[in-house]
N, C-alpha and C. Protein backbone atom coordinates (compact mmCIF):
# COMPACT_ATOMS: atom_id res chain seq x y z
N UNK A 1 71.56 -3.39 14.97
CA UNK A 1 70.76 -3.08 13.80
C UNK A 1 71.40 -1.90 13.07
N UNK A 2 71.68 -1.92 11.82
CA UNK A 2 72.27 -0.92 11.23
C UNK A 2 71.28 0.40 10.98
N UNK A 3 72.34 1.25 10.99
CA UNK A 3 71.53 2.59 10.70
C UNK A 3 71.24 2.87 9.12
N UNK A 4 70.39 3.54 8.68
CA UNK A 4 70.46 3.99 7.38
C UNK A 4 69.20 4.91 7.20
N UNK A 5 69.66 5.90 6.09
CA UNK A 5 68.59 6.87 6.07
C UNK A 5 67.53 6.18 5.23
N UNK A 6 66.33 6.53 5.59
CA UNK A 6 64.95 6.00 4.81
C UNK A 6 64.28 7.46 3.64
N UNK A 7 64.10 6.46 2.55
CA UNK A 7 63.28 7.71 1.89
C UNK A 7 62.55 8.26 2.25
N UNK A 8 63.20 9.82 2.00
CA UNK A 8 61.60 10.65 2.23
C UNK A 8 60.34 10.16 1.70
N UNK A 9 59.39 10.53 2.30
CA UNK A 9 57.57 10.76 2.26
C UNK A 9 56.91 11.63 1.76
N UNK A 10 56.23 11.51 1.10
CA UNK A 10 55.73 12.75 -0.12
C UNK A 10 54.35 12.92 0.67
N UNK A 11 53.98 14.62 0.85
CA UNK A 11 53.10 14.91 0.76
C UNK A 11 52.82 16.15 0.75
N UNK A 12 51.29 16.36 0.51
CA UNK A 12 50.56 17.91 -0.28
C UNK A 12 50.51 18.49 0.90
N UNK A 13 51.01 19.85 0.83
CA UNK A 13 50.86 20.76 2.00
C UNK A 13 50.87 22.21 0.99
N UNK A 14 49.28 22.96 1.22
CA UNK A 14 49.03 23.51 1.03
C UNK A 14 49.35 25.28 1.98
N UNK A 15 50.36 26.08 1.36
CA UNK A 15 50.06 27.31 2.24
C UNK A 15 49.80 28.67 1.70
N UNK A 16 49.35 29.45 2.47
CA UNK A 16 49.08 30.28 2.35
C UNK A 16 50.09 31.11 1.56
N UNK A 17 49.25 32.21 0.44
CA UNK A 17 49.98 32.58 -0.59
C UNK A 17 51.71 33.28 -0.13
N UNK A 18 51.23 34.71 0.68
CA UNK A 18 52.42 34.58 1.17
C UNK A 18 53.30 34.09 1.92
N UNK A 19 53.21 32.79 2.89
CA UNK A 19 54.21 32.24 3.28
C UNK A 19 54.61 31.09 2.29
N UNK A 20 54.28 30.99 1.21
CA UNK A 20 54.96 30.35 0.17
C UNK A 20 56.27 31.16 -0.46
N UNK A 21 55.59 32.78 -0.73
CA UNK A 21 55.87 33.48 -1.35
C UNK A 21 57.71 33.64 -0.60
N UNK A 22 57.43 33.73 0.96
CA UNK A 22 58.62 33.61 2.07
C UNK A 22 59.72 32.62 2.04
N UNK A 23 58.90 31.62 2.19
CA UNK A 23 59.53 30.26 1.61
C UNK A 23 60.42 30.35 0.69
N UNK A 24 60.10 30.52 -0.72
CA UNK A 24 60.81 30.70 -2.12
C UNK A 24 61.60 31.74 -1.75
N UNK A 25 61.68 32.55 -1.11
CA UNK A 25 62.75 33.42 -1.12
C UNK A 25 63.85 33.14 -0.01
N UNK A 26 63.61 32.92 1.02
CA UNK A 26 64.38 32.01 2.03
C UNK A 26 64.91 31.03 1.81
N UNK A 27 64.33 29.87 0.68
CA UNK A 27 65.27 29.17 0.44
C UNK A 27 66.64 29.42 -0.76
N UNK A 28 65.56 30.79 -1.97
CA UNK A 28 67.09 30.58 -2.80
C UNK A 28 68.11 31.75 -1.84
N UNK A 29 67.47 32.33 -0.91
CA UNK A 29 68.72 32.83 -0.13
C UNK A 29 69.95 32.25 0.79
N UNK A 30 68.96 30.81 1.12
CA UNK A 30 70.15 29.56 1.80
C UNK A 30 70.65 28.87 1.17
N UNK A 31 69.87 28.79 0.04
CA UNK A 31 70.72 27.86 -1.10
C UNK A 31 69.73 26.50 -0.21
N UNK A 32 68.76 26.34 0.02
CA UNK A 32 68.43 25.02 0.54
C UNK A 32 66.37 25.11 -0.02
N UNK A 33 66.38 23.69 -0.18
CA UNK A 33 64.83 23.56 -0.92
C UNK A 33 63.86 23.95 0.19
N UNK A 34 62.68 24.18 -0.31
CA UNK A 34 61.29 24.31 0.54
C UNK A 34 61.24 23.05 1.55
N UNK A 35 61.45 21.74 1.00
CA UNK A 35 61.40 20.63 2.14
C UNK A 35 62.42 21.21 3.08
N UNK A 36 63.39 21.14 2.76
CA UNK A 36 64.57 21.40 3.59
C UNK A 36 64.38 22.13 4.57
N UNK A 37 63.58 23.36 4.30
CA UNK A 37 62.75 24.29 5.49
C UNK A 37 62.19 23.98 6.31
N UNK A 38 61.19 23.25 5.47
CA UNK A 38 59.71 22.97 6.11
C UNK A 38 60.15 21.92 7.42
N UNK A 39 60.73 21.05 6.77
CA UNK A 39 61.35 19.80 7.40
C UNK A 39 62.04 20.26 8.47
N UNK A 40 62.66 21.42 8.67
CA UNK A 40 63.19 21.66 9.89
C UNK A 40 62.66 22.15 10.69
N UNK A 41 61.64 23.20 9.73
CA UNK A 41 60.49 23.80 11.34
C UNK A 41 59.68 23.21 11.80
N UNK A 42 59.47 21.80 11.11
CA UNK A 42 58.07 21.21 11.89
C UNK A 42 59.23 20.27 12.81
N UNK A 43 60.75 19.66 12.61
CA UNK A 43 61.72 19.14 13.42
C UNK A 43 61.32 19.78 14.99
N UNK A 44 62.14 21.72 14.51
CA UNK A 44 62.08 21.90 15.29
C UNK A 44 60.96 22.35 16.57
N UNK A 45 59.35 22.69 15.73
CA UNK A 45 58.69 22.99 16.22
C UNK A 45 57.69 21.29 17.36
N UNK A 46 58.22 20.90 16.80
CA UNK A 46 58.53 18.97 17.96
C UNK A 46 59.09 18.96 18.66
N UNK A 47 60.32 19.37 18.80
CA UNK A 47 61.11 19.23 19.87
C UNK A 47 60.89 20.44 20.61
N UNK A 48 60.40 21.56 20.60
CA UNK A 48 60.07 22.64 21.81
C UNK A 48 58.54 21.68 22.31
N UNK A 49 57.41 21.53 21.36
CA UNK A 49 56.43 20.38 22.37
C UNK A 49 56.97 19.48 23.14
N UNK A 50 58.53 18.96 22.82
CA UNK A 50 58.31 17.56 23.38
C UNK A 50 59.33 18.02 24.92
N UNK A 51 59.84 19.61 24.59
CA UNK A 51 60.56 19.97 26.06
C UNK A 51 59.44 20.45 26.47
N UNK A 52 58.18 20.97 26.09
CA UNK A 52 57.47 21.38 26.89
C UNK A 52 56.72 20.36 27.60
N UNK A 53 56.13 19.18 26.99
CA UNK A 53 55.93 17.81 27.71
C UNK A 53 56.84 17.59 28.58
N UNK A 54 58.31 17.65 28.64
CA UNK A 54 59.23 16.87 29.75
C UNK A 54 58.74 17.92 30.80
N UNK A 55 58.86 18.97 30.71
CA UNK A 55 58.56 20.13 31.73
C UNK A 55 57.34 19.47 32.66
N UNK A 56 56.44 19.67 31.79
CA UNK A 56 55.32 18.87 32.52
C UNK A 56 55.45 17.69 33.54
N UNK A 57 56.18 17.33 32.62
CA UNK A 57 55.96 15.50 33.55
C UNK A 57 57.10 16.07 34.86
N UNK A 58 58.19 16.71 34.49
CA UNK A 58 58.65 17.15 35.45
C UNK A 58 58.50 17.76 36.80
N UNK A 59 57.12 18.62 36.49
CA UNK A 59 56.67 19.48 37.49
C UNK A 59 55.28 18.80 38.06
N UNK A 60 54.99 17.55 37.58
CA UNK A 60 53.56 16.73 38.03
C UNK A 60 53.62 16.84 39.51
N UNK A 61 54.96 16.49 40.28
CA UNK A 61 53.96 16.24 41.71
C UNK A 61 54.28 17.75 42.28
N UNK A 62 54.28 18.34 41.94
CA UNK A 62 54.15 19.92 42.35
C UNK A 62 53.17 20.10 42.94
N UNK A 63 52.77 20.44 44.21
CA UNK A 63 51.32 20.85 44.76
C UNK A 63 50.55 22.05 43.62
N UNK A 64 49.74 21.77 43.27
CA UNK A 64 48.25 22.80 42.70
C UNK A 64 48.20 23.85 43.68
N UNK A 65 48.27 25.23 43.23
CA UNK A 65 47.93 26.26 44.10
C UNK A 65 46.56 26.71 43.39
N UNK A 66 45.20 27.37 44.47
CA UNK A 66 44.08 28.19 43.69
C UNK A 66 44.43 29.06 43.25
N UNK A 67 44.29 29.68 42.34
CA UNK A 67 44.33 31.06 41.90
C UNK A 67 44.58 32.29 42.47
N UNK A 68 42.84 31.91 43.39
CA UNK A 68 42.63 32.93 44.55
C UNK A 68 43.58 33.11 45.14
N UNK A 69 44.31 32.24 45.36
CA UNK A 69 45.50 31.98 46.91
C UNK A 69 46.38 32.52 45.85
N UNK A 70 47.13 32.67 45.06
CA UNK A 70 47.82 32.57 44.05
C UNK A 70 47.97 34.29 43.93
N UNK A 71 46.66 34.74 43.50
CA UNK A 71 46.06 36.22 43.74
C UNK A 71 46.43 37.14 45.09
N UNK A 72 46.18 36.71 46.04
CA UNK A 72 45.83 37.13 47.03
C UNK A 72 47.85 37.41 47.59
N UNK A 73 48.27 36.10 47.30
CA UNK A 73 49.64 36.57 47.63
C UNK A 73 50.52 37.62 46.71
N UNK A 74 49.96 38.06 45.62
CA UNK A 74 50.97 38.51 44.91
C UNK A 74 50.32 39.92 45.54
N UNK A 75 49.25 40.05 45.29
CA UNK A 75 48.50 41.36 46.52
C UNK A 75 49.21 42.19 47.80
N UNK A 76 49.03 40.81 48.55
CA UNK A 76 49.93 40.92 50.03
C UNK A 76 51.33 41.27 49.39
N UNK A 77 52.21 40.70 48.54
CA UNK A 77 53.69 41.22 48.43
C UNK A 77 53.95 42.84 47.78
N UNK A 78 52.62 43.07 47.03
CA UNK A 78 52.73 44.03 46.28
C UNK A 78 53.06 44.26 45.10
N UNK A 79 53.00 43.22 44.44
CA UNK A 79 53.08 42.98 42.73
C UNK A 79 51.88 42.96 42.08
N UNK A 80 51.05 43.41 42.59
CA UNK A 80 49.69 43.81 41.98
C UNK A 80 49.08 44.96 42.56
């Protein structure tokens, strides 16, 4: 199946005055548009959820420790 880029998707995203204000200045300092930004921090702010999901699934059969127990040893070592 061939690859090819798909048109962007338009939509209203409303922000707050000054991180607009941030925006506009960050981008004519990269020379790159507000999408161009935006589009990368919500990229990249996906892909740290989706390593933090692998983490997870990673560490599933990990035994559950209580708290208490959890507590109580850092006590006994002396880190509390």
């Amino acid at each position: 199946m061939p690859t090819h880029k798909r048109a962007p998707k338009r939509a209203t995203v409303y922000f707050d005055p000054g991180l607009h204000k941030a925006l506009r200045v960050k981008a004519a300092e990269t020379e790159r548009s507000l999408s161009e930004l935006v589009n990368a921090a919500v990229r990249q702010s996906l892909a740290e959820d989706n390593e933090d999901l692998a983490a997870f699934e990673d560490r599933a059969a990990e035994p559950s420790l209580a708290f208490a127990d959890v507590l109580k040893d850092l006590k006994r070592r002396g880190k509390l």
